[in-house]
C-alpha atoms as a PDB file:
ATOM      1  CA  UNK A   1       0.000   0.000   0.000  1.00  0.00           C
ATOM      2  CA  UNK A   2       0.987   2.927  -0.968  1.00  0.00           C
ATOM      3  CA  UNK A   3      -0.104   6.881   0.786  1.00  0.00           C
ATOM      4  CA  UNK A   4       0.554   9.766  -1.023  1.00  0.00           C
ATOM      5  CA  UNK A   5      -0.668  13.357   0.801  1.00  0.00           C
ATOM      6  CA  UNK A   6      -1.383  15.971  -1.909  1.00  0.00           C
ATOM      7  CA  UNK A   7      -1.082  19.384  -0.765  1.00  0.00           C
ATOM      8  CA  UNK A   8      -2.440  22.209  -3.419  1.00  0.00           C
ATOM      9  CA  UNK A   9      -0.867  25.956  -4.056  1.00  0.00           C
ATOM     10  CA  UNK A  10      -3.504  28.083  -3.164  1.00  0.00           C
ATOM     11  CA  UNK A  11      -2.001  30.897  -4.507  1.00  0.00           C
ATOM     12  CA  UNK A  12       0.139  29.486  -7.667  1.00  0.00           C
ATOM     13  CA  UNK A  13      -3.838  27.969  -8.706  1.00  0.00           C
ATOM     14  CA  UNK A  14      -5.120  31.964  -7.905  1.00  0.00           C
ATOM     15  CA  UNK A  15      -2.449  33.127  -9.957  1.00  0.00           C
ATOM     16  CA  UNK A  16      -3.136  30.480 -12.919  1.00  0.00           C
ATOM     17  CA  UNK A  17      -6.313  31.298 -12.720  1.00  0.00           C
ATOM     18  CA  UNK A  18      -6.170  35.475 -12.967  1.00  0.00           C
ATOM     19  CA  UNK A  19      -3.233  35.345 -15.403  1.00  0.00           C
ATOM     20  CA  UNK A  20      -5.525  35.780 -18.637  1.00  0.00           C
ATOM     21  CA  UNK A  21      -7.398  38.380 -17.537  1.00  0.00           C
ATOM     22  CA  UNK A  22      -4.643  40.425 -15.869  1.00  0.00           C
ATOM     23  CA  UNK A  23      -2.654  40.002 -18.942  1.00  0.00           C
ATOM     24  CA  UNK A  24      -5.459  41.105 -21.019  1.00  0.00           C
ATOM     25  CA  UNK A  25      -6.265  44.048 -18.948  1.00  0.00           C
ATOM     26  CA  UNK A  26      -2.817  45.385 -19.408  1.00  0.00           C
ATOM     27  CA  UNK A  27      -2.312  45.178 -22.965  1.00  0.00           C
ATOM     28  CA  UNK A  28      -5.246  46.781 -23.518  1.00  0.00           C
ATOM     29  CA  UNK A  29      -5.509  49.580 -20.880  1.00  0.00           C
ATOM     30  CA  UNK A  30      -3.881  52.787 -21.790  1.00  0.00           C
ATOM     31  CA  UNK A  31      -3.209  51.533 -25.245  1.00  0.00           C
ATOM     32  CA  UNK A  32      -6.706  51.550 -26.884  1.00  0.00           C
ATOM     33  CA  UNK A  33      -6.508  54.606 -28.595  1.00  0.00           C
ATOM     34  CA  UNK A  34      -3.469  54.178 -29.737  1.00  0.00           C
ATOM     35  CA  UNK A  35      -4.534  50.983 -31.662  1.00  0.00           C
ATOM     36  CA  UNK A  36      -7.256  52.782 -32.844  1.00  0.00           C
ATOM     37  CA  UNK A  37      -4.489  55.351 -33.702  1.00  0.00           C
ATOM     38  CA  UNK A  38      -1.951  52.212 -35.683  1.00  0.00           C
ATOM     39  CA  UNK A  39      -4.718  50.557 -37.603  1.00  0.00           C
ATOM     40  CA  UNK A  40      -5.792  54.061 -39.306  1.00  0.00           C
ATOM     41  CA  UNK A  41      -2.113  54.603 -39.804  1.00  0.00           C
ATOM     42  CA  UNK A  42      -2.366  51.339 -41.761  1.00  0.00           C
ATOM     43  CA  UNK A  43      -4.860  52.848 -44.061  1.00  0.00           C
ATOM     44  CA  UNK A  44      -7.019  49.553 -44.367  1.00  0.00           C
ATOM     45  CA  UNK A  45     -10.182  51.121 -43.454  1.00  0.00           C
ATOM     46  CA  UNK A  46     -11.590  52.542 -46.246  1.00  0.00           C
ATOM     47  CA  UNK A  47     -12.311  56.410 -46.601  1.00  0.00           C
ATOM     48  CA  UNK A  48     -14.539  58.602 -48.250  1.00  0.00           C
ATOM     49  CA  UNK A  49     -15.288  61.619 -45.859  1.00  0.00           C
ATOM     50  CA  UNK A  50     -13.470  59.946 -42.713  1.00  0.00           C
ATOM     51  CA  UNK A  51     -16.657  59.181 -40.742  1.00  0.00           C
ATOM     52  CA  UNK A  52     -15.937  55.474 -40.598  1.00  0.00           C
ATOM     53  CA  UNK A  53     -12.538  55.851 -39.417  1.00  0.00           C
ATOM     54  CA  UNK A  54     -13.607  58.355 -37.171  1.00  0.00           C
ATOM     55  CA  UNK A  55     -16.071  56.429 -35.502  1.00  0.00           C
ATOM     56  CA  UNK A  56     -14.386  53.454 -34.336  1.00  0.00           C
ATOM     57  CA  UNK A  57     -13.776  52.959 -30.506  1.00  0.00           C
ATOM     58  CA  UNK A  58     -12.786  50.314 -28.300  1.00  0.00           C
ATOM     59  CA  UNK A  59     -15.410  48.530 -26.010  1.00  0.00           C
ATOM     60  CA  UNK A  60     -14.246  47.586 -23.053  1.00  0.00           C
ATOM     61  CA  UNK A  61     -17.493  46.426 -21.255  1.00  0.00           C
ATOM     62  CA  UNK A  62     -16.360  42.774 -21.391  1.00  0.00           C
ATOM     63  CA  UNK A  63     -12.877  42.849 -20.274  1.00  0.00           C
ATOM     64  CA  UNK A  64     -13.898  41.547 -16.913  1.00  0.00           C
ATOM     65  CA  UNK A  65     -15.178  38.346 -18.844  1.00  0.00           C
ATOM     66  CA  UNK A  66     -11.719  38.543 -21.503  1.00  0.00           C
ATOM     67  CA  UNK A  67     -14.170  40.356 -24.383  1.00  0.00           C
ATOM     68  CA  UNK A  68     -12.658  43.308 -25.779  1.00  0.00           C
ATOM     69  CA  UNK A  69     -14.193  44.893 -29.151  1.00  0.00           C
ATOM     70  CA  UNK A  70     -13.062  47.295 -31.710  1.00  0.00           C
ATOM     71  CA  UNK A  71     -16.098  49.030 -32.632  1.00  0.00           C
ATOM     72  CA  UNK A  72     -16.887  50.996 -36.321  1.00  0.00           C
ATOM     73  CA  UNK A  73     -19.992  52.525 -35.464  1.00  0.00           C
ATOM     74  CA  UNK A  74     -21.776  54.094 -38.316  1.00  0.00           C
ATOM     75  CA  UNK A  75     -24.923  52.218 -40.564  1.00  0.00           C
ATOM     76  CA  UNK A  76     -22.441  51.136 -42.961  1.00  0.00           C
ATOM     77  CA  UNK A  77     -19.760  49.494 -41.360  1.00  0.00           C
ATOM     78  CA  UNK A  78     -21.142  46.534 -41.590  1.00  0.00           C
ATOM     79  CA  UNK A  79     -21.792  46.254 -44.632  1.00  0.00           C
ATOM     80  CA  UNK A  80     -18.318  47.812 -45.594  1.00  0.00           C
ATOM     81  CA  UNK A  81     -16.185  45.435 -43.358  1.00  0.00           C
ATOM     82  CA  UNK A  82     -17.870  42.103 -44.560  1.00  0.00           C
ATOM     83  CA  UNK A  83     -17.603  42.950 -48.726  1.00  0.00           C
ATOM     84  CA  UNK A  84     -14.027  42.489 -49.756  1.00  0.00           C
ATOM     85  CA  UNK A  85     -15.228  42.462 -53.155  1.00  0.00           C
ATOM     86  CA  UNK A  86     -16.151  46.251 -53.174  1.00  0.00           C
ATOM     87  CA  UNK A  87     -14.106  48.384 -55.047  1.00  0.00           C
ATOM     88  CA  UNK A  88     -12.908  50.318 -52.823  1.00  0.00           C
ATOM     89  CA  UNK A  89     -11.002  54.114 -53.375  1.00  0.00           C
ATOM     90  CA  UNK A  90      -7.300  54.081 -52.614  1.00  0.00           C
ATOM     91  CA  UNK A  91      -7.024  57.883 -53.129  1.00  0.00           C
ATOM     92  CA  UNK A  92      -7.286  58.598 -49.083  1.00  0.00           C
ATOM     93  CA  UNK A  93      -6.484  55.175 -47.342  1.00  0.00           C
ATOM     94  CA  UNK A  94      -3.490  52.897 -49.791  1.00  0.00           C
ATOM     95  CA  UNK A  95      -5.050  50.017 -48.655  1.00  0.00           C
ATOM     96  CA  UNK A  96      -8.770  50.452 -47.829  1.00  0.00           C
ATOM     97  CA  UNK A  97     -10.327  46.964 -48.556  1.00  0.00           C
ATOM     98  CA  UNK A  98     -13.153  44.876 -46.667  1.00  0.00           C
ATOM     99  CA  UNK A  99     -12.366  42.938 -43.431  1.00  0.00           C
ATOM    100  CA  UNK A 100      -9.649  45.363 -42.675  1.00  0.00           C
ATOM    101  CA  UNK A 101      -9.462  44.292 -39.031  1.00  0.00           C
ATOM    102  CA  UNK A 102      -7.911  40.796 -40.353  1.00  0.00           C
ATOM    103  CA  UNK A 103      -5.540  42.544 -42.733  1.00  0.00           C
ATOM    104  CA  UNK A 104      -4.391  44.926 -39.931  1.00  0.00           C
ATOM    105  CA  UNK A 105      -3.741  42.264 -37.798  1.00  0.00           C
ATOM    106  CA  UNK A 106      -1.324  39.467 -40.447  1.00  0.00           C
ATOM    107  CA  UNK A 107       0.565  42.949 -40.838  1.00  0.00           C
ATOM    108  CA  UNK A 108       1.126  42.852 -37.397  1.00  0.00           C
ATOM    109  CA  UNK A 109       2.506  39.527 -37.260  1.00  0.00           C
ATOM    110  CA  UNK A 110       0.465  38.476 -34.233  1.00  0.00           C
ATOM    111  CA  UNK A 111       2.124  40.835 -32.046  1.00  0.00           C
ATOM    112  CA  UNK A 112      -1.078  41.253 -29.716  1.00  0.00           C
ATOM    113  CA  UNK A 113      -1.587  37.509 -29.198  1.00  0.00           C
ATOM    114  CA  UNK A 114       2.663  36.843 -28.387  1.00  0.00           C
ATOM    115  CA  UNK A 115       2.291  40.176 -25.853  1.00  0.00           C
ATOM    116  CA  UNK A 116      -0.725  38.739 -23.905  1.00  0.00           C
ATOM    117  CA  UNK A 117       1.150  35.147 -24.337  1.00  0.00           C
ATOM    118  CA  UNK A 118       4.405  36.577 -22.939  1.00  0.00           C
ATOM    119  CA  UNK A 119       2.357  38.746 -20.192  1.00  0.00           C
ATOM    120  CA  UNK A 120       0.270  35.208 -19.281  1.00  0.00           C
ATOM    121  CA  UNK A 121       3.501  33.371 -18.119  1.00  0.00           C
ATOM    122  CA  UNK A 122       4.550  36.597 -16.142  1.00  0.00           C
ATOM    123  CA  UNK A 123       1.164  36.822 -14.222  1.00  0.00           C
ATOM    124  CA  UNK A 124       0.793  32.924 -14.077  1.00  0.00           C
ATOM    125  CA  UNK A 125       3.624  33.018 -11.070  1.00  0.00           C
ATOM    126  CA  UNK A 126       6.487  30.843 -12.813  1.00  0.00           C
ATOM    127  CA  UNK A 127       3.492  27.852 -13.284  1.00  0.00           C
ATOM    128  CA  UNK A 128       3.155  28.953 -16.934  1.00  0.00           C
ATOM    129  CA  UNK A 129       5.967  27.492 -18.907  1.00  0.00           C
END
């Protein structure tokens, strides 16, 4: 027979558990504008008179759950964002094109995914390999 006594971190299973959000919390606070501020510098959304670009914002309402949400909030977005076949005018914004959110974020390289990974293993408490 065989006794084995398991004894659990408390606080290394506390830590696990509040890494995602923590790390999400920090990327994001502080730095929403100025994502706002790179993906217009990318000149994917597309342009006319500026109101669509002007109207994004980022929603933060869910970040206690780990939703955040880039917002374009004008009748048309919609219908803009999910129509990469429109022609769209490259005379304001180089490369204006439908589902600019995805396009923005392969230019990126997946920089916002490896900085919440990276931020992850320094909230999970050294448990996070």
């Amino acid at each position: 027979m065989v006794k084995v006594k398991v004894t659990m971190n408390r606080k290394a299973m506390r830590d696990i558990e509040s890494a995602p959000l923590r790390a999400l919390e920090q990327a994001v606070n502080g730095k929403a504008e100025s994502l706002l501020t790179e993906i217009a510098s990318a000149q994917v959304v597309p342009k006319q008179t500026g109101e669509l670009e002007r109207s994004a914002w980022v929603n933060m309402s869910g970040i206690k759950k780990g939703k955040v949400k880039l917002v374009y909030d004008t009748p048309y977005a919609r219908r803009m964002y999910f129509h990469p076949e429109y022609n769209f005018r490259k005379d304001k914004n180089a490369n204006a094109q439908g589902l600019w959110l995805e396009a923005w974020q392969q230019e990126q390289k997946g920089w916002i995914r490896k900085t919440i990974e990276k931020l992850i293993k320094k909230f999970g408490g050294g448990s996070i390999k």
